[in-house]
Protein backbone atom coordinates (compact mmCIF):
# COMPACT_ATOMS: atom_id res chain seq x y z
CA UNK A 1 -23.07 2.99 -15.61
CA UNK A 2 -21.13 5.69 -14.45
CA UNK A 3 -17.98 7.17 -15.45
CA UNK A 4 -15.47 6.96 -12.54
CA UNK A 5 -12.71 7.83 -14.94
CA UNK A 6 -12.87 11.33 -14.98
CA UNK A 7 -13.57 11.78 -11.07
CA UNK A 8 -11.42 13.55 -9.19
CA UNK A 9 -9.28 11.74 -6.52
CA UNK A 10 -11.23 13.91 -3.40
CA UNK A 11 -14.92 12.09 -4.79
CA UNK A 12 -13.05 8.91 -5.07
CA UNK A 13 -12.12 8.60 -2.12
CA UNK A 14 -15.88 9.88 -0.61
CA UNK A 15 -16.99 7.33 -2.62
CA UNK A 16 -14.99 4.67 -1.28
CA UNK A 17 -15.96 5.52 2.60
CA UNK A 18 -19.36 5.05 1.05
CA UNK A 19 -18.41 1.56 -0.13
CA UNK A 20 -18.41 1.97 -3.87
CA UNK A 21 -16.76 -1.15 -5.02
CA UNK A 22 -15.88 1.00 -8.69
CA UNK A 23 -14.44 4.08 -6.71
CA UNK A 24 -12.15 1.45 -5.13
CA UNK A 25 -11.71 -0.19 -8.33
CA UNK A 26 -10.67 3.54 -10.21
CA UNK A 27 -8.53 4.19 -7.24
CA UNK A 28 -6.20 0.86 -7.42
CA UNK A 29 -6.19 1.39 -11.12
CA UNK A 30 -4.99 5.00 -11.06
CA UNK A 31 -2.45 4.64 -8.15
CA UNK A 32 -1.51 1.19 -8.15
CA UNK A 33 1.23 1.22 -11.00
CA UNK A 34 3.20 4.05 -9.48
CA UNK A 35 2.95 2.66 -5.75
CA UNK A 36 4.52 -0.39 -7.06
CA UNK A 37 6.78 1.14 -9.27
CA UNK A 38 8.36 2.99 -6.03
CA UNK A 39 7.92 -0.24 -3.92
CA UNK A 40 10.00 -2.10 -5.83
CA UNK A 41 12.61 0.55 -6.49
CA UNK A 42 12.72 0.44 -2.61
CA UNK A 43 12.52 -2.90 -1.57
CA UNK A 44 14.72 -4.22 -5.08
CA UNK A 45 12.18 -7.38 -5.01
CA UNK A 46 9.06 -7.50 -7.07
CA UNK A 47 7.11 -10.03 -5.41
CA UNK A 48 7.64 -8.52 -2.32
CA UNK A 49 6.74 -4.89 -3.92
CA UNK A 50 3.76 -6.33 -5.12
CA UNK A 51 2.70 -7.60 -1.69
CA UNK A 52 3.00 -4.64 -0.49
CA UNK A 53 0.80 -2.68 -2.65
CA UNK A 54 -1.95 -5.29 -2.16
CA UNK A 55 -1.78 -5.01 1.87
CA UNK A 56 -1.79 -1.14 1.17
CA UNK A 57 -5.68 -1.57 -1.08
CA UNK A 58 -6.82 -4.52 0.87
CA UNK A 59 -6.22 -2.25 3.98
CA UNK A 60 -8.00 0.54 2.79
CA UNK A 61 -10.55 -1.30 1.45
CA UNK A 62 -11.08 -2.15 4.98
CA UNK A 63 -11.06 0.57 6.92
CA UNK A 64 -12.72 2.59 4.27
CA UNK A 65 -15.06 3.51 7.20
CA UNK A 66 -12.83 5.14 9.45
CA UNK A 67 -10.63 6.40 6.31
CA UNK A 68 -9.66 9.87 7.31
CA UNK A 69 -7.28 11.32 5.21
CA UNK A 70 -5.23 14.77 5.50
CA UNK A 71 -3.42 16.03 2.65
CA UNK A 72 -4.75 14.12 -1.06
CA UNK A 73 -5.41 10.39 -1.76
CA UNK A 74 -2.13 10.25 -3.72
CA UNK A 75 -0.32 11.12 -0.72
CA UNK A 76 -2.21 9.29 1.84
CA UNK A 77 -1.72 6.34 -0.09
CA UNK A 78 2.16 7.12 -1.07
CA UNK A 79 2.62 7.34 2.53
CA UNK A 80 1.65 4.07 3.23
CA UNK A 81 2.94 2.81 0.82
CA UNK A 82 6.37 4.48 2.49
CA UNK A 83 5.56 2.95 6.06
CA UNK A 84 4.57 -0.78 4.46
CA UNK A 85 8.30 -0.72 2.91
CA UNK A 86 9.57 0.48 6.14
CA UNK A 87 8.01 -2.40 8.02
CA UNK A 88 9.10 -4.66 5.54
CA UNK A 89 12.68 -3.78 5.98
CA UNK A 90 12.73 -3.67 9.50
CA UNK A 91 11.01 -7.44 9.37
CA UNK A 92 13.83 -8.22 7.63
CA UNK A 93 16.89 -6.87 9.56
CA UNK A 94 15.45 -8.65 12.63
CA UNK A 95 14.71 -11.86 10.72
CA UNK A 96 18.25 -11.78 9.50
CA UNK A 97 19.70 -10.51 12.61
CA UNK A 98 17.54 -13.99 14.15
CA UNK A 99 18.95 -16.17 11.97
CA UNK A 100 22.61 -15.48 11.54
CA UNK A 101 22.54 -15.02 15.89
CA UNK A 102 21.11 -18.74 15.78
CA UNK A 103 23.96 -19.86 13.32
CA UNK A 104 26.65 -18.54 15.53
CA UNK A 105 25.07 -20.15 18.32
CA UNK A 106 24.86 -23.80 16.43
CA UNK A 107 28.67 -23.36 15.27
């Protein structure tokens, strides 16, 4: 079995295009915590932190193929991370923006 440990982040993520299940596995293990650390810090909700870390790996998990990234893995993924709370918030000023619109209109 090989080590995937020690790997750098760059041969992870060659790795992964390949479609090394383990290099994916190293890759949630080593970023996840601190991508959900800052998710929650942003969104002040766990579950919805957590969700958002998931859709980030089960993402690029699936696009592994097409995965081109420009700076480091770290920030590729820290960026996403960014834009996945960004969506999330903007989903939620419209969905509250929806519903309290529909409550003026029933009063």
């Amino acid at each position: 079995m090989y080590n995937y440990v020690g790997i750098s982040d760059d041969k992870l993520g060659l790795l992964l295009k390949n479609g090394d299940h383990q290099a994916f596995t190293e890759i949630y293990n080593r970023h996840s915590p601190a991508l959900l650390l800052h998710a929650i810090q942003r969104l002040h909700d766990e579950d919805d932190a957590k969700d958002v870390v998931h859709e980030i790996f089960f993402s690029l998990w699936n696009k592994r193929d097409e995965l081109v990234i420009r700076t480091n893995l770290k920030g590729y993924l820290h960026i996403a991370m960014q834009n996945k709370v960004l969506d999330r918030i903007s989903h939620e000023k419209v969905r509250t923006q929806y519903a309290n619109s529909l409550q003026e209109f029933l009063d």
